[in-house]
Protein backbone atom coordinates (compact mmCIF):
# COMPACT_ATOMS: atom_id res chain seq x y z
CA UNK A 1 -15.51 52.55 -82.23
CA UNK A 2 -14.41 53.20 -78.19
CA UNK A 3 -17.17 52.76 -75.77
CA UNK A 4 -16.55 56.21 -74.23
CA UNK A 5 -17.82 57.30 -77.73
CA UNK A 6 -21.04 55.40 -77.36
CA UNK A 7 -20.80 57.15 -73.88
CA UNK A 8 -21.68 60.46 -75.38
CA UNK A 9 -23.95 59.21 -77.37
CA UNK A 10 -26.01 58.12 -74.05
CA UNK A 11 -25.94 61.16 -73.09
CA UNK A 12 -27.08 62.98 -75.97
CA UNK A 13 -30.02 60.51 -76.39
CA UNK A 14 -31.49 62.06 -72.91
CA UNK A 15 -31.03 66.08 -74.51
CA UNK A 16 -32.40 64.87 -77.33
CA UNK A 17 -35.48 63.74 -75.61
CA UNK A 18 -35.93 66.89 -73.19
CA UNK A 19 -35.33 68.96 -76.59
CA UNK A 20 -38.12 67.05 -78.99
CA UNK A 21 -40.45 65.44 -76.92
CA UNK A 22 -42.34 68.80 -76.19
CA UNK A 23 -43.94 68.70 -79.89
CA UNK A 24 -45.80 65.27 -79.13
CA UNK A 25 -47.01 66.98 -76.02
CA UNK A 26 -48.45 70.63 -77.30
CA UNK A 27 -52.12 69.92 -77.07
CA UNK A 28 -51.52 68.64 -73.55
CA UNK A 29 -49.13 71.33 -72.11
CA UNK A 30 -51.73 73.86 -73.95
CA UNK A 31 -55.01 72.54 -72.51
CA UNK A 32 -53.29 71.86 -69.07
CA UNK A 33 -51.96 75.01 -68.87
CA UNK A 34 -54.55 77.21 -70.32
CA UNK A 35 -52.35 78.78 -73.18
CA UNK A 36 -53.00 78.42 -77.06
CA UNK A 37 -51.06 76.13 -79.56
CA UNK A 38 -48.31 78.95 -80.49
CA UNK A 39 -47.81 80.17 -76.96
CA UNK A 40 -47.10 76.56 -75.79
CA UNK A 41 -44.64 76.45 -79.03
CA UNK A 42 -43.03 78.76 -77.09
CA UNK A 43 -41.64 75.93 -75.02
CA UNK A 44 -39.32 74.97 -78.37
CA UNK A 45 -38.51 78.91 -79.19
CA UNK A 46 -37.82 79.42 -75.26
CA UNK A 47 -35.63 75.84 -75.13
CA UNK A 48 -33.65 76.81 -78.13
CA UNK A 49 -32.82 80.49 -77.00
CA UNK A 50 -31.47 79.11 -73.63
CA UNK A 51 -29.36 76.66 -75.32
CA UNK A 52 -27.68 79.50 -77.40
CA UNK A 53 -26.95 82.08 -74.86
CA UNK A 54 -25.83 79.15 -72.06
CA UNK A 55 -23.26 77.56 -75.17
CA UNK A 56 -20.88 80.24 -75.18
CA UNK A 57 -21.01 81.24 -71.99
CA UNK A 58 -20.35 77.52 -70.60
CA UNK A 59 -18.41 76.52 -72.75
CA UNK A 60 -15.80 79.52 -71.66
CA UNK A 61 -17.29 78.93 -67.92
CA UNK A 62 -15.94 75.07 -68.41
CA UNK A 63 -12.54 75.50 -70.25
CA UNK A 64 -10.05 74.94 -67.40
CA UNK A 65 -12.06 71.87 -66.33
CA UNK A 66 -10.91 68.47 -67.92
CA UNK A 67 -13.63 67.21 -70.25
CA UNK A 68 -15.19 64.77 -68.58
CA UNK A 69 -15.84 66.68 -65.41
CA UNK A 70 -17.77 69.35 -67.66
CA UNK A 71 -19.71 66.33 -69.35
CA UNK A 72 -21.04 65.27 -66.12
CA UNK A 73 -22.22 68.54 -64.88
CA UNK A 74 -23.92 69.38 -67.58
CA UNK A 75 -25.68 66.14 -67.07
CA UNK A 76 -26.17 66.83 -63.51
CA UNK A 77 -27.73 70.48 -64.50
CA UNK A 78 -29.83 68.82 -67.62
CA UNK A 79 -31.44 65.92 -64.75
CA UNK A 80 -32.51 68.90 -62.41
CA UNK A 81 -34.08 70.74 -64.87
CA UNK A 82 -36.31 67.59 -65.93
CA UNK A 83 -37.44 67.15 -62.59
CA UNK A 84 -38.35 70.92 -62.07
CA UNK A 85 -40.44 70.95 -65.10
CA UNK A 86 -41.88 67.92 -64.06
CA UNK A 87 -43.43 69.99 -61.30
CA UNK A 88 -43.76 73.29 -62.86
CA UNK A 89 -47.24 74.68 -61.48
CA UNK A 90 -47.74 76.65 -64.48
CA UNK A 91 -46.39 77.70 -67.72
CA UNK A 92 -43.85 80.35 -66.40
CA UNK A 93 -42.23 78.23 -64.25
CA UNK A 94 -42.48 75.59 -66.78
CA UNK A 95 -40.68 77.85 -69.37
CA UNK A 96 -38.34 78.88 -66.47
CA UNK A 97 -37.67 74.98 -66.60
CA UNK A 98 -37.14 74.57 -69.93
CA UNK A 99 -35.10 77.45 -70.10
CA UNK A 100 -32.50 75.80 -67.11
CA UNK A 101 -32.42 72.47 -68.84
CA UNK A 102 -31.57 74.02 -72.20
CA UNK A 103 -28.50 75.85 -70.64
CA UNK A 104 -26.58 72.40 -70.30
CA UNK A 105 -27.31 71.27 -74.36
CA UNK A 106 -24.67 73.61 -76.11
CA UNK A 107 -21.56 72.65 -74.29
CA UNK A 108 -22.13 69.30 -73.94
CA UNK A 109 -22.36 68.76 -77.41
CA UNK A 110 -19.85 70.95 -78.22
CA UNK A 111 -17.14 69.41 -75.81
CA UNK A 112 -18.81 66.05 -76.89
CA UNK A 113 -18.00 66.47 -80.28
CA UNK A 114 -13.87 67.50 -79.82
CA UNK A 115 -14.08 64.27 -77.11
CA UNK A 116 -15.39 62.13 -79.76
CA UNK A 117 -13.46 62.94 -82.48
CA UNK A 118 -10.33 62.83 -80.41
CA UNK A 119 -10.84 59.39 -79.44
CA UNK A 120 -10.86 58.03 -83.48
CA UNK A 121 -8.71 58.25 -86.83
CA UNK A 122 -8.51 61.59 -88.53
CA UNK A 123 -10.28 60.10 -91.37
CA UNK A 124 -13.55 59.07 -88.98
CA UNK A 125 -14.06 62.26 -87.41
CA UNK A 126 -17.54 62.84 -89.01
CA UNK A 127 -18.40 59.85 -88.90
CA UNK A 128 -17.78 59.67 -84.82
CA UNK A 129 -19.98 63.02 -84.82
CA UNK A 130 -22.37 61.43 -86.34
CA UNK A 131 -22.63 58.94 -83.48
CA UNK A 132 -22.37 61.07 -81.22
CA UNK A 133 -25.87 62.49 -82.90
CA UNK A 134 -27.26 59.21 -83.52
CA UNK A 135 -28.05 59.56 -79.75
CA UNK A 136 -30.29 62.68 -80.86
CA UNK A 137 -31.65 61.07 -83.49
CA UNK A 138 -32.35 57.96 -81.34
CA UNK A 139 -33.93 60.31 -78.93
CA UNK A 140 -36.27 61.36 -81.52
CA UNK A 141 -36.90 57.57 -83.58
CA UNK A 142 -37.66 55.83 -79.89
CA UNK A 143 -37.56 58.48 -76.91
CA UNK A 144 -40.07 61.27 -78.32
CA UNK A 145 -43.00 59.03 -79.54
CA UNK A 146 -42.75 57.09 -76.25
CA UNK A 147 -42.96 60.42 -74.42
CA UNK A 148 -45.71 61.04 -76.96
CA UNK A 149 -47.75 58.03 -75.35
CA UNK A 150 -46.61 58.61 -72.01
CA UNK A 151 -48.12 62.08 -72.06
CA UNK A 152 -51.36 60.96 -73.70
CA UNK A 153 -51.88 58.42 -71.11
CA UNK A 154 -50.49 59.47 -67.99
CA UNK A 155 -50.03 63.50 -68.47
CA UNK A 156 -47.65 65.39 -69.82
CA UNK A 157 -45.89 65.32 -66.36
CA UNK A 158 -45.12 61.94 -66.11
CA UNK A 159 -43.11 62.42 -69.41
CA UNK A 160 -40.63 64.84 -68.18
CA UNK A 161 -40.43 62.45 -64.95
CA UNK A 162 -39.14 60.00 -67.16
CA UNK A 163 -37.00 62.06 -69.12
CA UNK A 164 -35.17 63.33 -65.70
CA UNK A 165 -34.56 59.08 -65.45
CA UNK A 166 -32.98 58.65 -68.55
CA UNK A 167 -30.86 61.50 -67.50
CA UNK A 168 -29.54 60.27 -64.46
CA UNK A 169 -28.93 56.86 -65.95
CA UNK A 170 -27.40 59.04 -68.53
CA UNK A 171 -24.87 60.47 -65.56
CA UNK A 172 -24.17 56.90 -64.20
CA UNK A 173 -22.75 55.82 -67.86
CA UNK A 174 -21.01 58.86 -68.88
CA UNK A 175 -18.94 58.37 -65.40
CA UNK A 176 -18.40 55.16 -66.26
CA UNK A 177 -17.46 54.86 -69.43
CA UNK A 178 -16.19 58.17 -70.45
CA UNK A 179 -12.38 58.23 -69.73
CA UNK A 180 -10.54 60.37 -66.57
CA UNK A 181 -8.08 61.73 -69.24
CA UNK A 182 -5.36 64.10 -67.81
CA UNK A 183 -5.56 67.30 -66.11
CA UNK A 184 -6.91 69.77 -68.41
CA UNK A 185 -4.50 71.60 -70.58
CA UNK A 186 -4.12 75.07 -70.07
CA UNK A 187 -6.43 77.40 -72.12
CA UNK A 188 -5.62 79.48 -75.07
CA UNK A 189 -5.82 82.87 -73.81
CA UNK A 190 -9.38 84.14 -74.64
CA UNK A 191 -8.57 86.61 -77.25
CA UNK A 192 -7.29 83.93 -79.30
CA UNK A 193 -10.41 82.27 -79.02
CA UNK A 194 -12.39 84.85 -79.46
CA UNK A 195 -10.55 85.27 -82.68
CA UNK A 196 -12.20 82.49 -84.72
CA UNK A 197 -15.29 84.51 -84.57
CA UNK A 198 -13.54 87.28 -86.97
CA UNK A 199 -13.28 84.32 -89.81
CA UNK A 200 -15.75 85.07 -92.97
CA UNK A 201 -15.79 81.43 -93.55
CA UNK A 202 -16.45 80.41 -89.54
CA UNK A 203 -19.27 83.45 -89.90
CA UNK A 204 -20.59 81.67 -93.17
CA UNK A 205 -21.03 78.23 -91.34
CA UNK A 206 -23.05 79.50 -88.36
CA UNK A 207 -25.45 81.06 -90.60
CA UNK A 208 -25.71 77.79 -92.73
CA UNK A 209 -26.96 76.26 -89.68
CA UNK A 210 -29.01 78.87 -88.20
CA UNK A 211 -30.78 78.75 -91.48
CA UNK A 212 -30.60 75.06 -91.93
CA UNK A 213 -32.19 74.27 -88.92
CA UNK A 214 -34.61 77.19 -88.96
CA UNK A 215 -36.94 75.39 -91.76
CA UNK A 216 -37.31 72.31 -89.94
CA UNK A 217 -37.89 73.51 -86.92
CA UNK A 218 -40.92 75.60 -88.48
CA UNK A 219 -42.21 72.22 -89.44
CA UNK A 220 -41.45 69.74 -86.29
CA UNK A 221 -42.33 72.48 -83.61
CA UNK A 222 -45.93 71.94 -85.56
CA UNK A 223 -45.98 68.45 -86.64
CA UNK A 224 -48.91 67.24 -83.94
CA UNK A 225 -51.30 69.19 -84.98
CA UNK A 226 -50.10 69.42 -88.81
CA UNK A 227 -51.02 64.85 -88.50
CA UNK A 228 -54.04 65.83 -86.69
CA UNK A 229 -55.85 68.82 -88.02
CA UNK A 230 -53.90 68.28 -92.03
CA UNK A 231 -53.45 65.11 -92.73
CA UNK A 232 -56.72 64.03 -90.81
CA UNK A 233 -54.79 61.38 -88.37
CA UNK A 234 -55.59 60.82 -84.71
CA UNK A 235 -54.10 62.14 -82.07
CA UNK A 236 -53.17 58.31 -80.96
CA UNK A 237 -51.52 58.19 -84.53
CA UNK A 238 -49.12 60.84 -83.96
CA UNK A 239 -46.43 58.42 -82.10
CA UNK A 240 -46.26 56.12 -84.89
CA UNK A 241 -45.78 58.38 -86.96
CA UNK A 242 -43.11 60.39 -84.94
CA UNK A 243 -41.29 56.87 -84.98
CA UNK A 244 -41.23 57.22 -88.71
CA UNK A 245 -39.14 60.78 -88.64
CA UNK A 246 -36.96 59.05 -86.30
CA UNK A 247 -36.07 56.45 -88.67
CA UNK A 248 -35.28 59.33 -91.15
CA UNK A 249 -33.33 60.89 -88.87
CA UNK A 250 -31.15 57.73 -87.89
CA UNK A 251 -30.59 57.08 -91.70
CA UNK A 252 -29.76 60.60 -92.48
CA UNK A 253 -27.37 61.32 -89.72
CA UNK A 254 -25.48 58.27 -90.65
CA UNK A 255 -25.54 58.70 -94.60
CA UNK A 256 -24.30 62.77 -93.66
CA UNK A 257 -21.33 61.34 -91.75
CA UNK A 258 -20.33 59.00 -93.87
CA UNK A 259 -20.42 61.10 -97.07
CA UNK A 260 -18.66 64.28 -95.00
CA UNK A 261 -15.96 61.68 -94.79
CA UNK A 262 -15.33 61.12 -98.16
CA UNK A 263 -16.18 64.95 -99.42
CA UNK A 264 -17.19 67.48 -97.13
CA UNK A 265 -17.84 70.04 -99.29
CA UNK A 266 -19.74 68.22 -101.67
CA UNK A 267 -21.88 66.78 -98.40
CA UNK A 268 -22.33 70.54 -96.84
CA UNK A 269 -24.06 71.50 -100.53
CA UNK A 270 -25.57 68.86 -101.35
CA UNK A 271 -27.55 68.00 -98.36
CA UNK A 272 -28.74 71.34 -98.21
CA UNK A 273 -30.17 71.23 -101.18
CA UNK A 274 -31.75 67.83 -100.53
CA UNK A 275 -33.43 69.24 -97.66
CA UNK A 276 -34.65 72.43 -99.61
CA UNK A 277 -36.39 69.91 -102.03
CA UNK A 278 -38.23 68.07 -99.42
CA UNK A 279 -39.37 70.76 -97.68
CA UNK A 280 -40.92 72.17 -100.26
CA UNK A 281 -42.39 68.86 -101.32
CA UNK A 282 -43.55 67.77 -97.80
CA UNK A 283 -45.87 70.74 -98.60
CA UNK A 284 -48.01 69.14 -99.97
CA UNK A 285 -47.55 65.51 -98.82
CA UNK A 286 -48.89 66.46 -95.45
CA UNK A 287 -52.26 66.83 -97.18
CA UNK A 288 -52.82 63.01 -97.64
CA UNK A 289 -52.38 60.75 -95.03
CA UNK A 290 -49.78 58.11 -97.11
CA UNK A 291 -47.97 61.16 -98.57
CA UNK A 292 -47.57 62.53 -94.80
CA UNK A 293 -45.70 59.18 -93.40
CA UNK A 294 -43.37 59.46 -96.62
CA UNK A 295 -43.08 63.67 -95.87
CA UNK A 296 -42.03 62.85 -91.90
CA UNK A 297 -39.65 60.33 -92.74
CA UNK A 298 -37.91 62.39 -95.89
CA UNK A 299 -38.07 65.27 -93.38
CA UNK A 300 -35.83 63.75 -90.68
CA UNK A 301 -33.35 62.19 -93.16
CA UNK A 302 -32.64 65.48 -94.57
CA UNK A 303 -32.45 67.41 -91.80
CA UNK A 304 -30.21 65.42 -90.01
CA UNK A 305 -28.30 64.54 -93.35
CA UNK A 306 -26.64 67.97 -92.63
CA UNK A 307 -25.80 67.92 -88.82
CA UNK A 308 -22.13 66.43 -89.41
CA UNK A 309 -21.46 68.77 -92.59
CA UNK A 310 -22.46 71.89 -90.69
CA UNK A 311 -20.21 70.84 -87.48
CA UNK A 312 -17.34 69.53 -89.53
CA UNK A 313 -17.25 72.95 -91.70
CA UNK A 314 -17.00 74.88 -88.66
CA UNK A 315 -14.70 73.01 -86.54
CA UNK A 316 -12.13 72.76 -90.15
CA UNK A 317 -12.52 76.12 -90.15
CA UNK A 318 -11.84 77.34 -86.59
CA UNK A 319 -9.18 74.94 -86.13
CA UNK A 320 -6.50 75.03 -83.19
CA UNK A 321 -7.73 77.44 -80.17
CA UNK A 322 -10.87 78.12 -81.22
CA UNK A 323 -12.56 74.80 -81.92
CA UNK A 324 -14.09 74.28 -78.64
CA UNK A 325 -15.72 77.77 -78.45
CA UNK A 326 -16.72 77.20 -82.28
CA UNK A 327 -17.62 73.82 -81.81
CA UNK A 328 -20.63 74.89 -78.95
CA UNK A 329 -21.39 78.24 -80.70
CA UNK A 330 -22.38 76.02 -83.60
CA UNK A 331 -24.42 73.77 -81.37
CA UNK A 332 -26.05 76.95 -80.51
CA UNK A 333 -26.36 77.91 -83.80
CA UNK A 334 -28.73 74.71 -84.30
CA UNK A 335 -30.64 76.01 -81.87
CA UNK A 336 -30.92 79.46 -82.84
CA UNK A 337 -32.69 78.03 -85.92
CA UNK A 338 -35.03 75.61 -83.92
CA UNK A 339 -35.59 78.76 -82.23
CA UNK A 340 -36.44 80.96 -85.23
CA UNK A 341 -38.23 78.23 -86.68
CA UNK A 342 -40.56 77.44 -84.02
CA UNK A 343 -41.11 81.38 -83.63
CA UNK A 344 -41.99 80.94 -87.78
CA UNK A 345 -44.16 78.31 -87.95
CA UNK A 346 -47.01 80.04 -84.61
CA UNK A 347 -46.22 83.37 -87.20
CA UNK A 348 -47.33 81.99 -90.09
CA UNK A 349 -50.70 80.22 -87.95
CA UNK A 350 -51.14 83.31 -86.05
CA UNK A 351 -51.93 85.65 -89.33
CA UNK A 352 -54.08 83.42 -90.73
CA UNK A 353 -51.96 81.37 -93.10
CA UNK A 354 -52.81 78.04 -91.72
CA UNK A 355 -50.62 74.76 -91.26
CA UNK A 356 -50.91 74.03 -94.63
CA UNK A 357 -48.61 77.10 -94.99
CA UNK A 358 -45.57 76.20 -92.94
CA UNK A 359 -43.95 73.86 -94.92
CA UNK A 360 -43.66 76.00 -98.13
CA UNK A 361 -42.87 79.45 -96.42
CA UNK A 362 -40.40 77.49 -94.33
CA UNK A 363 -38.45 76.11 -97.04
CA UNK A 364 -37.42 79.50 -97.98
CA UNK A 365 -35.32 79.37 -95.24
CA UNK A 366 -32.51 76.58 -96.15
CA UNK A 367 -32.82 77.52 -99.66
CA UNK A 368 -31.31 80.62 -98.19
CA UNK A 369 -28.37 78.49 -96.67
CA UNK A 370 -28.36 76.59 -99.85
CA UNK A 371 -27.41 80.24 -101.23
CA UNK A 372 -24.49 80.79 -98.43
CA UNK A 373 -22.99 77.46 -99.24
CA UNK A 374 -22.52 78.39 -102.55
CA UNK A 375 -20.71 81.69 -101.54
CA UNK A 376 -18.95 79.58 -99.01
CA UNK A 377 -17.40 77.11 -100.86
CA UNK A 378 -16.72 79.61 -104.11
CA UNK A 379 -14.43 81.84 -101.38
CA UNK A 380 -12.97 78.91 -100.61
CA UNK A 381 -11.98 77.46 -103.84
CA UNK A 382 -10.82 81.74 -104.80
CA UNK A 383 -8.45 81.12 -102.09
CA UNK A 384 -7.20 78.30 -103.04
CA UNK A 385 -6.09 78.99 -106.23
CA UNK A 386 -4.59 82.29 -105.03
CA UNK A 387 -2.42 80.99 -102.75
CA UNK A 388 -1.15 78.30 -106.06
């Protein structure tokens, strides 16, 4: 694979952080700041909404600008938020933070993703997706449990200090490595691209991964004090054990590519259903302190398992002008669900339903996509055989 590939995925391993690393620091941000355990899961909901209004509106901000310049000021815009939430005063201005930092995450995945799988063989284009992500996933198996510590130890401050490093560094290596290319080509006029949005089947695959996404993210936004207060593990414990859903996540991400590769349809189903199963299970894993470790890890593999089946549908499916506005409005759509999620899991704590409730109520949610999939792919094959 080209270097410029393992480019992006430098830079996607600092998002990643800024994105995750708030869950291992809840009961700090919420003590800190004076705010309960949901409100300060409002730092996920708030994240994830700014991502999916600032997608579509940079990515069609950024479309006469050649690729790499966009890459690096999203960068530049992602590093300046870390620092300012570094030294929010208060929770506000720390949402206010969040809120900036987010606005960089859609596009740059989404113009990561076309540069990465322009720069490989037609038949690796998931599979160069998928390392793209593995920066993400990294982010989460190495960068989020060391944030974890960083916060326990030092303050939660300190953490997004650190984070703003990794993005700069992050800056440095995507000018480096990242090709000039040529001047950007000329835009499809916007109505074109706005036409991909009329496609049932484009429609179909944003939902999937609204509602993909939107189980997990019930789960994660929660999974500090789910260890702590469920499963009966320390606080100290928590990293560790956030270093086990990383591992899941790096596994899954890579297994997803791979097997989009060789059968994306049969990868977009079938990992949905995988992670329907384990959510449900992981209900009652994180009730036992072995079966929680096994839950976390099972968790992340699944999830991710679906991140390069979800973008692949949706960028086959747009196709020519639209890809690059489908490509970020599906990044978006990630975060819509993270969004949604997180806004889940403090509902079902906030009536009374408890943490032991998340994961089973949640799971409701990709069974849901599990159900669009179906519909998805049945259209699909209709099709087909009409136009035999």
């Amino acid at each position: 694979m080209p270097l410029a590939l393992y480019a992006l995925t430098v830079g996607a391993f600092g998002i990643g952080v800024t994105e995750f690393v708030i869950m291992g620091l809840l009961l700090q941000v919420s003590a800190d700041l004076g705010v309960s355990i949901p409100t300060a899961g409002w730092l996920t909901t708030g994240y994830a909404l700014g991502v999916f209004v600032g997608a579509p509106i940079l990515t069609l901000a950024t479309r006469r600008l050649p690729p790499k310049t966009t890459l690096l000021a999203l960068m530049a815009i992602f590093t300046l938020g870390n620092l300012a939430a570094a030294l929010a005063p208060n929770f506000a201005l720390l949402m206010g933070a969040r809120i900036v930092t987010a606005l960089a995450h859609g596009t740059f995945f989404g113009v990561g993703s076309l540069v990465a799988v322009s720069l490989v063989a037609p038949e690796r284009k998931a599979s160069a997706i998928a390392i793209m992500f593995t920066g993400l996933t990294l982010a989460t198996l190495l960068g989020v449990p060391f944030g974890a510590w960083l916060g326990l130890a030092f303050g939660w401050r300190s953490t997004f200090w650190a984070v703003a490093a990794i993005g700069a560094l992050a800056l440095v290596i995507l000018a480096l490595l990242v090709p000039k290319g040529d001047k950007a080509a000329e835009p499809a006029p916007l109505k074109e691209e706005f036409a991909v949005l009329a496609r049932p089947q484009v429609q179909l695959g944003l939902v999937m991964t609204v509602l993909g996404f939107g189980g997990v993210f019930a789960v994660f936004t929660y999974i500090q004090p789910i260890l702590t207060q469920l499963a009966g593990f320390s606080e100290a414990a928590v990293s560790p054990i956030l270093l086990v859903f990383g591992a899941g996540l790096v596994a899954g991400n890579l297994l997803g590519g791979r097997w989009a590769d060789k059968n994306l349809n049969a990868a977009l189903a079938g990992s949905i259903a995988v992670l329907t199963v384990v959510m449900l299970a992981s209900g009652w894993a994180f009730h036992d302190k072995a079966g929680a470790v096994l839950a976390a890890f099972l968790l992340g593999a699944a999830a991710f398992a679906t991140v390069a089946p979800l973008q692949m549908r949706v960028l086959s499916q747009a196709g020519g002008a639209g890809q690059g506005l489908a490509s970020s409005l599906n990044i978006a759509a990630f975060n819509l669900g993270n969004a949604i999620g997180a806004a889940l899991g403090g509902a079902v704590i906030a009536h009374g339903a408890g943490l032991a409730a998340i994961a089973p109520i949640a799971a409701l949610v990709p069974m849901a996509a599990l159900a669009l999939a179906a519909l998805s792919l049945g259209l699909e094959r209709r099709e087909k055989l009409a136009a035999a």
